[in-house]
N, C-alpha and C. Protein backbone atom coordinates (compact mmCIF):
# COMPACT_ATOMS: atom_id res chain seq x y z
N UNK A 1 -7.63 -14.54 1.59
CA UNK A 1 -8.78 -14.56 0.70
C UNK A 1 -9.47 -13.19 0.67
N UNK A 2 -9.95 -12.79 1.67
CA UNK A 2 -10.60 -11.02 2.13
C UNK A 2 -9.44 -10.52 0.97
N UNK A 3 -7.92 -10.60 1.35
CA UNK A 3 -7.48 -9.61 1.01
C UNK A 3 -7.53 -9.43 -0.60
N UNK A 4 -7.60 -10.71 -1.38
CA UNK A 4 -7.77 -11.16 -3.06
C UNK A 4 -9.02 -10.54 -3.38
N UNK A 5 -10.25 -10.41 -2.40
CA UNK A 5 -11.48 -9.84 -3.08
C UNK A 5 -11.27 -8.57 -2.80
N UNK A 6 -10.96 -7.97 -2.08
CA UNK A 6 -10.77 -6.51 -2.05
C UNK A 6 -9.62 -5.91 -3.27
N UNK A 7 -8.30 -6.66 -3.68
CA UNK A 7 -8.30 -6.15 -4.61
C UNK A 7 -8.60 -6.21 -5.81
N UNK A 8 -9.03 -7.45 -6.11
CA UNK A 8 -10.55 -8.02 -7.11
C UNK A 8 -11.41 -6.54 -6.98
N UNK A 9 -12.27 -6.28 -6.03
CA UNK A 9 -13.37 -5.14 -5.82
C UNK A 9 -12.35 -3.41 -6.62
N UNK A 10 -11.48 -3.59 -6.33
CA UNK A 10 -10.65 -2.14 -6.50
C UNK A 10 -9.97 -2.66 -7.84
N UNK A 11 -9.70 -3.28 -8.81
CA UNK A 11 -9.82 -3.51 -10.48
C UNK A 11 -10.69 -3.47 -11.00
N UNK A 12 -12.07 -3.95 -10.79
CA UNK A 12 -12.98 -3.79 -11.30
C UNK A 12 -13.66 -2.43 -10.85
N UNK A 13 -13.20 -1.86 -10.13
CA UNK A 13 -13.83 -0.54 -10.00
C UNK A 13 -13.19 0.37 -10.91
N UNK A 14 -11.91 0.24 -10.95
CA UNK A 14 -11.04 1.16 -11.59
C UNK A 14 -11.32 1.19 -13.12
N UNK A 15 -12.01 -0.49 -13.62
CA UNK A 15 -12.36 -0.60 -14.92
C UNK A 15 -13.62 -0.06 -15.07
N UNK A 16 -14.68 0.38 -13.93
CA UNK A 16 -16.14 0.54 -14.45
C UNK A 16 -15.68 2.56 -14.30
N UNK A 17 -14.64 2.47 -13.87
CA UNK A 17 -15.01 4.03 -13.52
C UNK A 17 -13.76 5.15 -13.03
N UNK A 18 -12.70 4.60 -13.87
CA UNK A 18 -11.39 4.76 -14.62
C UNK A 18 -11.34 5.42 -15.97
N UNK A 19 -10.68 6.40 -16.19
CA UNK A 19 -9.19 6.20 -14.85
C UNK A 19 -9.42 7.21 -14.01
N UNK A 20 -8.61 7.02 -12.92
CA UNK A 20 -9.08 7.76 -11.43
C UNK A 20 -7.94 7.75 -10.49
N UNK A 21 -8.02 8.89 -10.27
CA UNK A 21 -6.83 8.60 -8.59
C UNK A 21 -6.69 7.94 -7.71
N UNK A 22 -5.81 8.14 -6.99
CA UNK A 22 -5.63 6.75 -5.92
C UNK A 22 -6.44 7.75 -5.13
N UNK A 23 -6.50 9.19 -5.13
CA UNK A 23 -7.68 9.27 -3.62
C UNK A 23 -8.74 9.43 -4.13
N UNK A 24 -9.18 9.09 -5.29
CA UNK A 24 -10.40 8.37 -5.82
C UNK A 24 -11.51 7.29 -5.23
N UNK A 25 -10.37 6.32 -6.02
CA UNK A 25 -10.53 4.88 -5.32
C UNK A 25 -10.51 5.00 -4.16
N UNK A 26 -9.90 5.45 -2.89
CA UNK A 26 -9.74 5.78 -1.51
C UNK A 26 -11.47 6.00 -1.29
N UNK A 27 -11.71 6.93 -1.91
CA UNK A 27 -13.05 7.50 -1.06
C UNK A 27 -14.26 6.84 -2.03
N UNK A 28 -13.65 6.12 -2.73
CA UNK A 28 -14.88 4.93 -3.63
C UNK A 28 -14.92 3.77 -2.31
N UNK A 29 -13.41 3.07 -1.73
CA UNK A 29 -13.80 2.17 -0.98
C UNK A 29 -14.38 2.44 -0.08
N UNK A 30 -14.32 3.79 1.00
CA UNK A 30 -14.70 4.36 1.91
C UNK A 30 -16.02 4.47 1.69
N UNK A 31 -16.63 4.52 0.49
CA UNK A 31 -18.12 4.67 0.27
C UNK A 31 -19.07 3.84 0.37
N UNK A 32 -18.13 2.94 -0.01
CA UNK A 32 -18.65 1.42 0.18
C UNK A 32 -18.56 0.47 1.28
N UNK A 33 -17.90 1.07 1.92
CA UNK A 33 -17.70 0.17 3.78
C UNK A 33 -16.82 -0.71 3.79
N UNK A 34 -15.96 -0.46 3.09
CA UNK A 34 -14.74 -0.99 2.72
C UNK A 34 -13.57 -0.77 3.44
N UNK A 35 -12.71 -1.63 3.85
CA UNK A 35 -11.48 -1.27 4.76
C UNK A 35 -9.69 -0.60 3.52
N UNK A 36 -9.66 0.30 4.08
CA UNK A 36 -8.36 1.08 3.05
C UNK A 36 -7.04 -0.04 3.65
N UNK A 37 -7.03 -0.37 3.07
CA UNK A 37 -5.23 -1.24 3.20
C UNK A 37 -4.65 -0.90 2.06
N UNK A 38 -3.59 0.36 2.76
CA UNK A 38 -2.50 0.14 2.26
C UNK A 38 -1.86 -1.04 1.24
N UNK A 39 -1.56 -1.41 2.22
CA UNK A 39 -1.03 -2.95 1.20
C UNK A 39 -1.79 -3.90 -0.25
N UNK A 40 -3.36 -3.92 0.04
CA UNK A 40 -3.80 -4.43 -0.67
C UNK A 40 -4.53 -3.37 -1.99
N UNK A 41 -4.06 -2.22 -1.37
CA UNK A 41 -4.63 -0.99 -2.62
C UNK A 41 -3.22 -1.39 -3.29
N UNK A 42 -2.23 -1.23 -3.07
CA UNK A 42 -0.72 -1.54 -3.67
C UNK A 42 -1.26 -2.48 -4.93
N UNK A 43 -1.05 -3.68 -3.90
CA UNK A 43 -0.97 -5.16 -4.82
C UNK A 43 -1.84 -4.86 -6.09
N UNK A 44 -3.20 -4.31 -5.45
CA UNK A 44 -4.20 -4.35 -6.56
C UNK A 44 -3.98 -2.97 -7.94
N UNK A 45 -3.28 -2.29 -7.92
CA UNK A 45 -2.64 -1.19 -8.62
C UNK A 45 -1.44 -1.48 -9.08
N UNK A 46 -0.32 -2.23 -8.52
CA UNK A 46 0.87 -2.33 -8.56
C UNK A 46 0.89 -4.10 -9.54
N UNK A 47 0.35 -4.89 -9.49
CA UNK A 47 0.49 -6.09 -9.99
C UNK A 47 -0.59 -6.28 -10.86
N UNK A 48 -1.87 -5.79 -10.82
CA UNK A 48 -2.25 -6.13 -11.87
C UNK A 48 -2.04 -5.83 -12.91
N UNK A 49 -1.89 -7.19 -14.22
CA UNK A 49 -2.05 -6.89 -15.25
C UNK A 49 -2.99 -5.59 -15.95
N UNK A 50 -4.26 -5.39 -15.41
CA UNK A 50 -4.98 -4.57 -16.65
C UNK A 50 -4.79 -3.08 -15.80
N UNK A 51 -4.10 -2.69 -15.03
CA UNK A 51 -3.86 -1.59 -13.80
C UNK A 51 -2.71 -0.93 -14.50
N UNK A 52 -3.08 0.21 -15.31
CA UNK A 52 -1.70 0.87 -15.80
C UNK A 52 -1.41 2.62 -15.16
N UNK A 53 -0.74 2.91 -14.69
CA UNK A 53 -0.81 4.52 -14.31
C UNK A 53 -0.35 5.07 -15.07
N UNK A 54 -0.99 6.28 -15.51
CA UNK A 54 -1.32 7.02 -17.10
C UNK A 54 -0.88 8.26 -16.64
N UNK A 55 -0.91 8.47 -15.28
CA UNK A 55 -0.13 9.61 -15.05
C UNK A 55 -0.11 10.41 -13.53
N UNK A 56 0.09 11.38 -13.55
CA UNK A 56 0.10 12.22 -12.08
C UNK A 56 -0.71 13.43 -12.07
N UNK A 57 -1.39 14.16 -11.19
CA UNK A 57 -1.83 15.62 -11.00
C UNK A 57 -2.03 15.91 -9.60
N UNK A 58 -2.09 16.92 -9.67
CA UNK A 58 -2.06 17.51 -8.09
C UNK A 58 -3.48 17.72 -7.33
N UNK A 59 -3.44 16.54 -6.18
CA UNK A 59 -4.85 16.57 -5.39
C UNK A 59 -4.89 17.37 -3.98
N UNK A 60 -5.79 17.57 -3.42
CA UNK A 60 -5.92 18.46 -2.28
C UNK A 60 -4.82 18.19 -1.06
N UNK A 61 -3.96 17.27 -1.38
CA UNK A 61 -2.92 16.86 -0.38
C UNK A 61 -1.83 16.95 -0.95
N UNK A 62 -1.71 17.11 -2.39
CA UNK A 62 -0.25 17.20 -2.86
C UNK A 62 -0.92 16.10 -4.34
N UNK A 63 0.21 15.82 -4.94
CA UNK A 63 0.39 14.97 -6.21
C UNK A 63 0.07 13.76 -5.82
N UNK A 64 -1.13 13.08 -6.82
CA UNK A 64 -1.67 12.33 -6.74
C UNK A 64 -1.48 11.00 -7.96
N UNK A 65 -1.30 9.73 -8.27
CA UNK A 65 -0.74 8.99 -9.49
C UNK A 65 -2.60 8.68 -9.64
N UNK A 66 -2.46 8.79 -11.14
CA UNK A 66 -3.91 9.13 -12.16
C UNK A 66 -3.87 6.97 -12.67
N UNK A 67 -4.71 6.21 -12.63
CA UNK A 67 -4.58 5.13 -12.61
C UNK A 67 -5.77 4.90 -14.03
N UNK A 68 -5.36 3.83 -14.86
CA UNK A 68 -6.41 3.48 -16.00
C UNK A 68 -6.46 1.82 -16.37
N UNK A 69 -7.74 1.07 -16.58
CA UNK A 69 -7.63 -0.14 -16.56
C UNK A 69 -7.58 -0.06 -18.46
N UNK A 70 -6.75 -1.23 -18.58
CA UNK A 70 -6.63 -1.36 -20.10
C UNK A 70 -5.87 -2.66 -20.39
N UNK A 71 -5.93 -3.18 -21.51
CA UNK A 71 -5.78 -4.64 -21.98
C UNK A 71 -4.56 -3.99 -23.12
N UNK A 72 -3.63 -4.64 -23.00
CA UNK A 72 -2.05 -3.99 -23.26
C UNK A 72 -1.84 -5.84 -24.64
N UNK A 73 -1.73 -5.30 -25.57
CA UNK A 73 -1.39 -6.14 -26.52
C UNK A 73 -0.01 -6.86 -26.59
């Protein structure tokens, strides 16, 4: 259940304030007192429907995937 609201919390973030990097979102959950799982940043990027990656650029660690929420017809 924790793990469904956290990636519930990280879609709706990505929709209020998207599109954005994954070390975006990283230091959005971190801001918020939020625990980083691996796994459940995945699920919540990787399976959701409205979670599309729009593209790549290069972040202070190397190449980063650019993430955008959107309703796909």
């Amino acid at each position: 259940k924790a793990n469904r609201e956290q990636a519930d919390w990280i879609v709706g973030w990505v929709r209020k304030n998207g599109p954005a990097s994954t070390s975006q979102i990283i230091e959005a959950l971190e801001h918020e007192g939020r625990a980083v799982r691996a796994h459940v940043l995945q699920r919540a990027l990787r399976k959701s429907q409205f979670i599309h990656q729009v593209g790549r650029t290069d972040g202070p660690k190397g190449a980063v995937t650019i993430w955008e929420w959107r309703v796909e017809d």
